[in-house]
C-alpha atoms as a PDB file:
ATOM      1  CA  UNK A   1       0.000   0.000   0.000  1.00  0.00           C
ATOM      2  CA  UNK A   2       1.497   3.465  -1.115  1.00  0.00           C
ATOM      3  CA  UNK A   3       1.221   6.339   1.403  1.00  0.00           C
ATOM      4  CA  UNK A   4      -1.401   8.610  -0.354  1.00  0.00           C
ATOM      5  CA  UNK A   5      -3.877   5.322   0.476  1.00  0.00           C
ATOM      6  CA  UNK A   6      -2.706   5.221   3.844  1.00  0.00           C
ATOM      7  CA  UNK A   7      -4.427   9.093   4.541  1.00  0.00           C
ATOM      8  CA  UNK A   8      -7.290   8.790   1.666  1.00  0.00           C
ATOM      9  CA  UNK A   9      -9.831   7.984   3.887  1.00  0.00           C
ATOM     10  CA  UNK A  10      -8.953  10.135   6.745  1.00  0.00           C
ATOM     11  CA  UNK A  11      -9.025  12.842   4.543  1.00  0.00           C
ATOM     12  CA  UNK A  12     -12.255  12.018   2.667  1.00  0.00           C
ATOM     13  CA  UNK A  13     -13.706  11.805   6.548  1.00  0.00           C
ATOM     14  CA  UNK A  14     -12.366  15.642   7.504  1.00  0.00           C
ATOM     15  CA  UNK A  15     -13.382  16.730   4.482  1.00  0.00           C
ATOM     16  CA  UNK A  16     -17.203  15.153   4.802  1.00  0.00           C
ATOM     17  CA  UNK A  17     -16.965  16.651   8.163  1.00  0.00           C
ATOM     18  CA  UNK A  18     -15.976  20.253   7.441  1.00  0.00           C
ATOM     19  CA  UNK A  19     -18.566  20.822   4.930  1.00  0.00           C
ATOM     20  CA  UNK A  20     -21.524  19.355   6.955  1.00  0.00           C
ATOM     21  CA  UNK A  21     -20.485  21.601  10.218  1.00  0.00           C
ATOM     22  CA  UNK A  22     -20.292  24.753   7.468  1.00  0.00           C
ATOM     23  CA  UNK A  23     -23.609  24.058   6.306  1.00  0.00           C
ATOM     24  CA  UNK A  24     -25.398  23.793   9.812  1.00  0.00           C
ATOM     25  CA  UNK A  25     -23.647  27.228  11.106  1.00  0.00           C
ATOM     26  CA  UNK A  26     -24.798  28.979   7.638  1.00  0.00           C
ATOM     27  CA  UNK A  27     -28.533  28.122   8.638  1.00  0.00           C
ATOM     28  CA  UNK A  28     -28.126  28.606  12.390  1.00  0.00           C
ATOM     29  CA  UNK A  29     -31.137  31.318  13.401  1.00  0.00           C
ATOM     30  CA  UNK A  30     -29.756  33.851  16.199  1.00  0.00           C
ATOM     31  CA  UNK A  31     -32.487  35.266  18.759  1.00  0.00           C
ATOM     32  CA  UNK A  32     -34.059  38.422  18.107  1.00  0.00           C
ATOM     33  CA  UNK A  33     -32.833  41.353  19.843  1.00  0.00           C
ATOM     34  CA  UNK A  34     -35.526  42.499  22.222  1.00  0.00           C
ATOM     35  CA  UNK A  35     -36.755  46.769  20.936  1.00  0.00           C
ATOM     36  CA  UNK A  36     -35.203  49.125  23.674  1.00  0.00           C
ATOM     37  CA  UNK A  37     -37.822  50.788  25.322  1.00  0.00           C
ATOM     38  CA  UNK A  38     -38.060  54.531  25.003  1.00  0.00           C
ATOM     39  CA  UNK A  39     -38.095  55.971  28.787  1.00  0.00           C
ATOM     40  CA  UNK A  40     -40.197  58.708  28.860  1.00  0.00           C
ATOM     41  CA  UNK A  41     -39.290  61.510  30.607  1.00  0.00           C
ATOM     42  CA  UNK A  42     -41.167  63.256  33.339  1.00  0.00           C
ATOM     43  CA  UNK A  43     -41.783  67.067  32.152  1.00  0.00           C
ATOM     44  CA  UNK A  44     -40.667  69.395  34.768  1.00  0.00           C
ATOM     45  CA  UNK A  45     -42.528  71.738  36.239  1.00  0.00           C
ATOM     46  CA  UNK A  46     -41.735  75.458  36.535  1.00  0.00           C
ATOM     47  CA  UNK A  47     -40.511  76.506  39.141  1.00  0.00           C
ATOM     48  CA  UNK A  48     -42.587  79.586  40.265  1.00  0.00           C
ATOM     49  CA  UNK A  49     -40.329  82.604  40.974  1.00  0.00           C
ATOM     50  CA  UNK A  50     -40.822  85.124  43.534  1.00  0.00           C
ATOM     51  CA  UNK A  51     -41.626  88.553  42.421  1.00  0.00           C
ATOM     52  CA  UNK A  52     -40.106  90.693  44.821  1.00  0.00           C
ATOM     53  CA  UNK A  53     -41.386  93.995  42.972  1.00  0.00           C
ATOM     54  CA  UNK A  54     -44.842  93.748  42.312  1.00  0.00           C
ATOM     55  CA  UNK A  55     -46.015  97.075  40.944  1.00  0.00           C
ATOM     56  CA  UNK A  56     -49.612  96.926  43.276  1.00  0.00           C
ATOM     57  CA  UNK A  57     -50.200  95.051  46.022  1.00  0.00           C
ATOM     58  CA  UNK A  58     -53.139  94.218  48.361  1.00  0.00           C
ATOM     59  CA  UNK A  59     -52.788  94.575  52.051  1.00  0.00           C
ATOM     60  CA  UNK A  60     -55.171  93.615  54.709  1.00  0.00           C
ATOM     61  CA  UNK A  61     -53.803  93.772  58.707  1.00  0.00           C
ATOM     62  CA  UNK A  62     -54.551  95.373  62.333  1.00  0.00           C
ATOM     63  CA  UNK A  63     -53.079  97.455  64.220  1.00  0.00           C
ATOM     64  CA  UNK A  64     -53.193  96.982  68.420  1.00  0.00           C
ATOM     65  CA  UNK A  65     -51.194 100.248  70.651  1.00  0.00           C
ATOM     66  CA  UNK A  66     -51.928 102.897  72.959  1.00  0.00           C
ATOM     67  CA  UNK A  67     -54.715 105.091  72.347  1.00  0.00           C
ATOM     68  CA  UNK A  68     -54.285 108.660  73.462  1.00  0.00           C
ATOM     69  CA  UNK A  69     -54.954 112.154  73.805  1.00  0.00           C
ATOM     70  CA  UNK A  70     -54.215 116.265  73.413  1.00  0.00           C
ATOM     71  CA  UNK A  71     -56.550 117.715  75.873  1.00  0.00           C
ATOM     72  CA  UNK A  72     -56.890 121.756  76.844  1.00  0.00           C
ATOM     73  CA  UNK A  73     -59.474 124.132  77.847  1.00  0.00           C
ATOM     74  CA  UNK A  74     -61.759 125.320  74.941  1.00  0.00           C
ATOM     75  CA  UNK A  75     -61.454 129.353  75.533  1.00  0.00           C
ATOM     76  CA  UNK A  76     -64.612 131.199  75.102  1.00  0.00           C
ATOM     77  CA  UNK A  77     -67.917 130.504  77.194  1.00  0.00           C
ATOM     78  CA  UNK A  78     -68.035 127.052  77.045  1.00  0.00           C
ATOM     79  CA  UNK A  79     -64.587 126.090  79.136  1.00  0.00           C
ATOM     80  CA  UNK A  80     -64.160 124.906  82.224  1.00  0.00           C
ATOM     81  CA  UNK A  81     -60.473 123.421  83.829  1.00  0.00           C
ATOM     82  CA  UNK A  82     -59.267 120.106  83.308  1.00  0.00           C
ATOM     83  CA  UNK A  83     -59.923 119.122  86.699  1.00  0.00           C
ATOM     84  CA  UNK A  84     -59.273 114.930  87.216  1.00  0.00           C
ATOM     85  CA  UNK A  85     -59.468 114.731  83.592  1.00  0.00           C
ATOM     86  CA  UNK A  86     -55.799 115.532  83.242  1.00  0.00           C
ATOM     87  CA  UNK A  87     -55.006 113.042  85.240  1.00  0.00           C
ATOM     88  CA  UNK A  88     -56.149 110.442  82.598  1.00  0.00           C
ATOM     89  CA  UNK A  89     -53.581 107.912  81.042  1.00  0.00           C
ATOM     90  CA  UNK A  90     -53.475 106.149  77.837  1.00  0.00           C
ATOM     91  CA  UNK A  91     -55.409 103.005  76.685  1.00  0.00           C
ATOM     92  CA  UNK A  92     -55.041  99.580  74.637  1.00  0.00           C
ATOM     93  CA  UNK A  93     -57.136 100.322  71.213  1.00  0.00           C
ATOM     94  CA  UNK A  94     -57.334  97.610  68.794  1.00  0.00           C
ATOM     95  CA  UNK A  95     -57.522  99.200  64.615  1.00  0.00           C
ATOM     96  CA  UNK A  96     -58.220  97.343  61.522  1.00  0.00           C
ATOM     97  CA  UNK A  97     -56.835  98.120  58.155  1.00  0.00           C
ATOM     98  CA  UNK A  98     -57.116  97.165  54.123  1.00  0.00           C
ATOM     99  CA  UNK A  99     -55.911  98.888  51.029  1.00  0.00           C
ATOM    100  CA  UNK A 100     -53.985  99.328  47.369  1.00  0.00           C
ATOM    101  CA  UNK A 101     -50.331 100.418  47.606  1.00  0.00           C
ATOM    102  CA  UNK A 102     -49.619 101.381  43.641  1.00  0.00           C
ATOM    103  CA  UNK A 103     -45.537 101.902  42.928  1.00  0.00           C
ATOM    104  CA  UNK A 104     -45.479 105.347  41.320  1.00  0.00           C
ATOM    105  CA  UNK A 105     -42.224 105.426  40.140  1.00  0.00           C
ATOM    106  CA  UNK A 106     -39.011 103.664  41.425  1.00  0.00           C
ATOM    107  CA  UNK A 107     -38.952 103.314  45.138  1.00  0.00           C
ATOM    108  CA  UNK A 108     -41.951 105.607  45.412  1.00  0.00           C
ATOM    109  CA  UNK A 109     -45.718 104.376  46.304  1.00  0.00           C
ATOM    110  CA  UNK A 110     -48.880 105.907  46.848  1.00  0.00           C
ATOM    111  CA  UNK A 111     -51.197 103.710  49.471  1.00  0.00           C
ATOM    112  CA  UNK A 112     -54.494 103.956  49.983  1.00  0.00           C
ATOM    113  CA  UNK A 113     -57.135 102.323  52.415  1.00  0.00           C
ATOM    114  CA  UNK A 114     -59.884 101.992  54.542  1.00  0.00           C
ATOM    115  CA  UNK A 115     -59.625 101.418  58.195  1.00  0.00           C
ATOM    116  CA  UNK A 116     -61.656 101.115  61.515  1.00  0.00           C
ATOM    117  CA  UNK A 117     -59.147 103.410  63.834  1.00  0.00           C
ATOM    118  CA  UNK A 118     -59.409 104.174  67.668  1.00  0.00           C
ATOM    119  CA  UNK A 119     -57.736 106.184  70.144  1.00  0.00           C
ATOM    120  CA  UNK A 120     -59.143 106.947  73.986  1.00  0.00           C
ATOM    121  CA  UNK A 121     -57.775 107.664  77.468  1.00  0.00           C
ATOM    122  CA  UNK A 122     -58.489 105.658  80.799  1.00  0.00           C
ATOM    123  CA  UNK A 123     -58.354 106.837  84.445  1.00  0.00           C
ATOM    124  CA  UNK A 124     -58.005 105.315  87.406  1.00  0.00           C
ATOM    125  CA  UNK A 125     -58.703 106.270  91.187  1.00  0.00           C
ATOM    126  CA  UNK A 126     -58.413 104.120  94.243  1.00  0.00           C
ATOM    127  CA  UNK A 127     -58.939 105.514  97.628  1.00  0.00           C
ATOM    128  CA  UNK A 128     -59.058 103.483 100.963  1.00  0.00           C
ATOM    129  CA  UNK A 129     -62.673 102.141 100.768  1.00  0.00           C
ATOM    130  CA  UNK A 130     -63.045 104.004  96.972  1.00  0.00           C
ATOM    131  CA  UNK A 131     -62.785 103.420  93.862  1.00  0.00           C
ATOM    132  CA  UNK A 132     -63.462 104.824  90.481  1.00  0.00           C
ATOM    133  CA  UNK A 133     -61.757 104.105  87.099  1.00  0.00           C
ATOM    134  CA  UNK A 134     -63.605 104.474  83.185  1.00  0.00           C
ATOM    135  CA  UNK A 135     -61.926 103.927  79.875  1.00  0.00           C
ATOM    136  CA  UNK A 136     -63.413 105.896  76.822  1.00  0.00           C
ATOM    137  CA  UNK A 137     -62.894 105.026  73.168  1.00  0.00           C
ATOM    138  CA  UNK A 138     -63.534 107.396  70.076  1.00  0.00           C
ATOM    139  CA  UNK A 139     -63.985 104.639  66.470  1.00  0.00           C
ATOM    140  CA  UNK A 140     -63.328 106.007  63.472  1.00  0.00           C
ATOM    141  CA  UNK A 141     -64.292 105.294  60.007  1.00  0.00           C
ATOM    142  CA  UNK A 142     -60.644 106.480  58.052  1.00  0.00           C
ATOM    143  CA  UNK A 143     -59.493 106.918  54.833  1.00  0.00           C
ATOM    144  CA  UNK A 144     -55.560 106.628  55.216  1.00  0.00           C
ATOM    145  CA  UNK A 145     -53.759 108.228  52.244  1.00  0.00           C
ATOM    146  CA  UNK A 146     -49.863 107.753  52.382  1.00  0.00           C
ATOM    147  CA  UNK A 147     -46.689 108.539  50.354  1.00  0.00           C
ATOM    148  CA  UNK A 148     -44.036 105.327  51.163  1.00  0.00           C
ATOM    149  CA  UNK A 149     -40.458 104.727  50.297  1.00  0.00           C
ATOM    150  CA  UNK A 150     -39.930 101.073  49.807  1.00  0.00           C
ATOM    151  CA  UNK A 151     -36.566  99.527  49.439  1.00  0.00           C
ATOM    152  CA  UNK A 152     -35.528  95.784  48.984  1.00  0.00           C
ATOM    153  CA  UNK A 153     -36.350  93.027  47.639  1.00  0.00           C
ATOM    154  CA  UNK A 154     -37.221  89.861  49.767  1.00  0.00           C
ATOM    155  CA  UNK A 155     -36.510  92.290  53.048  1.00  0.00           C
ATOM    156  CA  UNK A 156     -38.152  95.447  52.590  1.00  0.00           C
ATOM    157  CA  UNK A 157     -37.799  98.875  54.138  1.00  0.00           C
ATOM    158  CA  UNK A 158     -41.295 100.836  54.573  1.00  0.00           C
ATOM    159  CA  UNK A 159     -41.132 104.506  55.581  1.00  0.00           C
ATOM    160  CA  UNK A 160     -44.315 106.903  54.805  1.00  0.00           C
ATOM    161  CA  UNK A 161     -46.439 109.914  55.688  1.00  0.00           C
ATOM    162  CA  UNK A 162     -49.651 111.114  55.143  1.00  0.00           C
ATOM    163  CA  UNK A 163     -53.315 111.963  56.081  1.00  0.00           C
ATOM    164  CA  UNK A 164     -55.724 110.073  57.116  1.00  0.00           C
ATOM    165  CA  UNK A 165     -59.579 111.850  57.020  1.00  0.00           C
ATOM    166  CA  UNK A 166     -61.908 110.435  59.291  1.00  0.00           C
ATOM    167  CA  UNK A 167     -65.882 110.018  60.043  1.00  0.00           C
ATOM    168  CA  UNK A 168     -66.616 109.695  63.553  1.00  0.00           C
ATOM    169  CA  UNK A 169     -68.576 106.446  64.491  1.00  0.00           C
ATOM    170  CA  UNK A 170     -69.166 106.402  68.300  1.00  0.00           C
ATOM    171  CA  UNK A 171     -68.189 107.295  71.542  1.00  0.00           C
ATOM    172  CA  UNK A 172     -68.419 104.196  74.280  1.00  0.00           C
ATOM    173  CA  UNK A 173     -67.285 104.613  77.988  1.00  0.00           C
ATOM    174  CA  UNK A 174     -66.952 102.133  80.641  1.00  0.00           C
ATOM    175  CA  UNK A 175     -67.226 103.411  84.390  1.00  0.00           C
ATOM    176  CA  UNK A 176     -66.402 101.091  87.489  1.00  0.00           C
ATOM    177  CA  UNK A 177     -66.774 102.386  90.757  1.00  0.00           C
ATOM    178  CA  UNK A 178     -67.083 101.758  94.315  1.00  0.00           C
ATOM    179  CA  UNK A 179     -68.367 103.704  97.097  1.00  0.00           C
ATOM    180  CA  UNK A 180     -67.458 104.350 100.981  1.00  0.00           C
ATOM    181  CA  UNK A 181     -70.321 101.948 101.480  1.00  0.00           C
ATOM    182  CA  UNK A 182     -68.854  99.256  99.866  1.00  0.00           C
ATOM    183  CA  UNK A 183     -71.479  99.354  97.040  1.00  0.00           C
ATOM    184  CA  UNK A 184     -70.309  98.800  93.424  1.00  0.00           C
ATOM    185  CA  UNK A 185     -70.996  99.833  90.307  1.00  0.00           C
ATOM    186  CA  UNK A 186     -70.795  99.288  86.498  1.00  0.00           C
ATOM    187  CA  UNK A 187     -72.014 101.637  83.799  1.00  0.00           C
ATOM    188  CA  UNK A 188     -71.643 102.065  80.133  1.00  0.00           C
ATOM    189  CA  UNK A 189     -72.272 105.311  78.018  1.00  0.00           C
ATOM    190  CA  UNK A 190     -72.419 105.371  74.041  1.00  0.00           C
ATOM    191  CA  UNK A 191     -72.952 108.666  72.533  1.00  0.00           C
ATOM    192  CA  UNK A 192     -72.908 110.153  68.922  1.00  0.00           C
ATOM    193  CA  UNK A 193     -73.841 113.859  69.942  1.00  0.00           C
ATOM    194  CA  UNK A 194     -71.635 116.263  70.541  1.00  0.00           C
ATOM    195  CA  UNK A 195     -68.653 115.570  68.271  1.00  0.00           C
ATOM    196  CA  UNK A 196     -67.305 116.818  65.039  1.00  0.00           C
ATOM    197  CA  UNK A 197     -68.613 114.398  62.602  1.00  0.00           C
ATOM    198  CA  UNK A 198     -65.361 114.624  60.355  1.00  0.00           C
ATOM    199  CA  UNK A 199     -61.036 114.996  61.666  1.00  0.00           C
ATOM    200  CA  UNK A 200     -58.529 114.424  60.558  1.00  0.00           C
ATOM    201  CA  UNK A 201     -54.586 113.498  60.916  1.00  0.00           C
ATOM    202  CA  UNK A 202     -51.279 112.998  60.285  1.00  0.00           C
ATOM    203  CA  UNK A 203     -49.777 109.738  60.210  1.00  0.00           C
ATOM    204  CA  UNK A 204     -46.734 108.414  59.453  1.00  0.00           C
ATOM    205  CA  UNK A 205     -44.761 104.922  60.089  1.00  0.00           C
ATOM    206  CA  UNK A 206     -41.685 103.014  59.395  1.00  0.00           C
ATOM    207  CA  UNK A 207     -41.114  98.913  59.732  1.00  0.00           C
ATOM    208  CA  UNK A 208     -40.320  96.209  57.404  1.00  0.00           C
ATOM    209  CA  UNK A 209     -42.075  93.694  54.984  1.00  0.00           C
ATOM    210  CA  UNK A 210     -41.031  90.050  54.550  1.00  0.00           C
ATOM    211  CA  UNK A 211     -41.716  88.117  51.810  1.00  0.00           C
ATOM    212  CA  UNK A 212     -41.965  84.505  52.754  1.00  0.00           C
ATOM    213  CA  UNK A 213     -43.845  83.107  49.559  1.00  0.00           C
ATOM    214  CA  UNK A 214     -44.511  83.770  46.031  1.00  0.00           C
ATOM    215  CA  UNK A 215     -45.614  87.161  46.073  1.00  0.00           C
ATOM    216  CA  UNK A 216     -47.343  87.053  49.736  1.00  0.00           C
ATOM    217  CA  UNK A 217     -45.740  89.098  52.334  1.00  0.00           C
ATOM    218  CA  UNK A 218     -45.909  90.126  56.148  1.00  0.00           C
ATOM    219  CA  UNK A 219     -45.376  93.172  57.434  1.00  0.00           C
ATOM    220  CA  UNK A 220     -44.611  95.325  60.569  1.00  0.00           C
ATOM    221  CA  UNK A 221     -45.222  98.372  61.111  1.00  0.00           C
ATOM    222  CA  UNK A 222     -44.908 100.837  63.828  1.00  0.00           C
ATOM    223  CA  UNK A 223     -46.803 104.221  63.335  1.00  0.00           C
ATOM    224  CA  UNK A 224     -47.551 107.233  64.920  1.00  0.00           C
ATOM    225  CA  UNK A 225     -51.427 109.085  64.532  1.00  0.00           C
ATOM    226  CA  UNK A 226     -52.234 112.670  65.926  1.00  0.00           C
ATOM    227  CA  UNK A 227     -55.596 113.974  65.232  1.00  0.00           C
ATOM    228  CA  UNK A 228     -55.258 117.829  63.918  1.00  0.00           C
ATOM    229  CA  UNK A 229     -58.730 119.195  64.624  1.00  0.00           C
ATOM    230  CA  UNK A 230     -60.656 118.484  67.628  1.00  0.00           C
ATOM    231  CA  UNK A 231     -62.763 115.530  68.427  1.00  0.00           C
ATOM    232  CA  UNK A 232     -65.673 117.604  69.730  1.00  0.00           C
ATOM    233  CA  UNK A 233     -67.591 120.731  68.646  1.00  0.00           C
ATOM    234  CA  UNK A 234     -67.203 124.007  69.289  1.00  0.00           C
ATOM    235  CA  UNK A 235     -69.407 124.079  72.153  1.00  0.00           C
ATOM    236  CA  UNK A 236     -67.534 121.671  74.116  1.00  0.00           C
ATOM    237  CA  UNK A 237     -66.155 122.571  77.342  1.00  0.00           C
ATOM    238  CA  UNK A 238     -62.560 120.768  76.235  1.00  0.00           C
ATOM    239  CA  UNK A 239     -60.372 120.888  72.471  1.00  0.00           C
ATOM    240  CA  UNK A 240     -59.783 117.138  71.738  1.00  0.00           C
ATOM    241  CA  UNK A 241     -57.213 115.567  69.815  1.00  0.00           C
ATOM    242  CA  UNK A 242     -56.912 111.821  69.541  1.00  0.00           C
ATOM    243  CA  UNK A 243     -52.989 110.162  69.699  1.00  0.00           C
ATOM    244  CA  UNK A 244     -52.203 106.568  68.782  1.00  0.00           C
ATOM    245  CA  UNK A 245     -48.864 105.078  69.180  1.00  0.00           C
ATOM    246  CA  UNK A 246     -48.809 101.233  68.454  1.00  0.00           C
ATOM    247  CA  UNK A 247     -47.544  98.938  65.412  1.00  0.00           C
ATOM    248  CA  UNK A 248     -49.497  97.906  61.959  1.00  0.00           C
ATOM    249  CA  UNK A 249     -49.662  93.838  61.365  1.00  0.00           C
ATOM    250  CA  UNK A 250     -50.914  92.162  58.181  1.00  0.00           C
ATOM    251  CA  UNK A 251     -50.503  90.198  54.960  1.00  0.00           C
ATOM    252  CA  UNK A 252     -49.380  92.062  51.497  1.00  0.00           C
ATOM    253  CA  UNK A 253     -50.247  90.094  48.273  1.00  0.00           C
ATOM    254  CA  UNK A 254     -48.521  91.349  44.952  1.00  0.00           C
ATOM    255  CA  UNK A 255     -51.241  91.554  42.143  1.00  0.00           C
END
């Protein structure tokens, strides 16, 4: 036997072999690549910015401090003296407050309201066995008209100064007292005779106004009112101005 039929039929096998294992890979299916899902994304939402400049904004607030007075003889026919009156002392008046404050131009702004606004005196007298003690408020319906200087942004600076014209509403007194006898008593008076049916004063204040929200604010302020005609008429035996020293609270909302 020569030596090429020695490896014929090994190499007729390899061969046989080769082309059957070609054959099965060339019609061998791969698997299907699975679609990539499309992640949809989430849409943002704005975020809502805080307007620290709104050109008008809406107030609405109260006011709590000590209600006052300027009290003096009315010369002519109808005076008398002071007497225990001038011995009177201030009192806690409540006042209520809403209104428009419109920028005019830069840092300038005209506000204007509407406001429920007291002032009144107390007096108090204790003896031994004695006692006697009344505290008198004057209400107002006012029209508060101010010129303000505002500065800042989320911290603001308030300064103003204006008028404030005023329709009186009613007078109401409380009287306590106690006699020698040990007998007390309680009495209240409400009057709308007798005084001038329209005053009016100067006002002015200074505080700050914090913006803690998207265009919602609170402010402070602390203000000074003196009445610049007298409460009561001409007849009147006394020339009455009201006084209020106390401090403005509320919420501003930028329009």
């Amino acid at each position: 036997m020569d030596f090429f039929n020695i490896f014929r039929l090994p190499l007729i096998l390899l061969c046989f072999s080769s082309a059957s294992f070609a054959q099965i890979e060339t019609g061998k299916v791969g698997k299907q690549q699975e679609p990539i899902k499309k992640v949809e994304e989430k849409e943002e939402k704005p975020v809502k910015e805080f307007n620290y400049n709104p050109v008008t904004t809406f107030y609405v607030g109260f006011g709590y401090g000590a209600g006052y007075r300027m009290l003096s003889v009315n010369e002519g026919y109808f005076g008398k003296p002071l007497g225990e009156r001038a011995n009177e002392t201030a009192l806690g008046v409540f006042s209520y407050s809403t209104g428009i404050r419109h920028q005019l131009a830069g840092k300038v702004f005209l506000d204007a309201g509407i406001s429920l606004a007291a002032n009144g005196e107390a007096y108090r007298f204790s003896g031994t066995d004695t006692m006697y003690r009344y505290d008198t408020k004057y209400t107002h319906f006012a029209v508060p008209i101010k010129i303000q200087y505002i500065t800042g942004k989320q911290l603001k600076f308030i300064a103003g100064a204006g008028l404030q014209p005023q329709m009186f509403l009613r007078y109401r007194q409380e009287i306590n007292s106690k006699s020698t006898q040990g007998v007390e008593n309680s009495e209240t008076i409400k009057s709308k005779t007798g005084y001038n049916l329209f005053t009016i004063a100067a006002l002015a204040n200074v505080g700050i106004q914090w913006q803690f929200a998207p265009n919602t604010s609170l402010y402070i302020l602390p203000e000074a009112r003196i009445q610049l005609n007298s409460t009561l008429t001409k007849q009147a035996a006394y020339v009455h101005r009201g006084v209020f020293y106390g401090v403005q609270f509320g919420l501003a909302f930028g329009i």
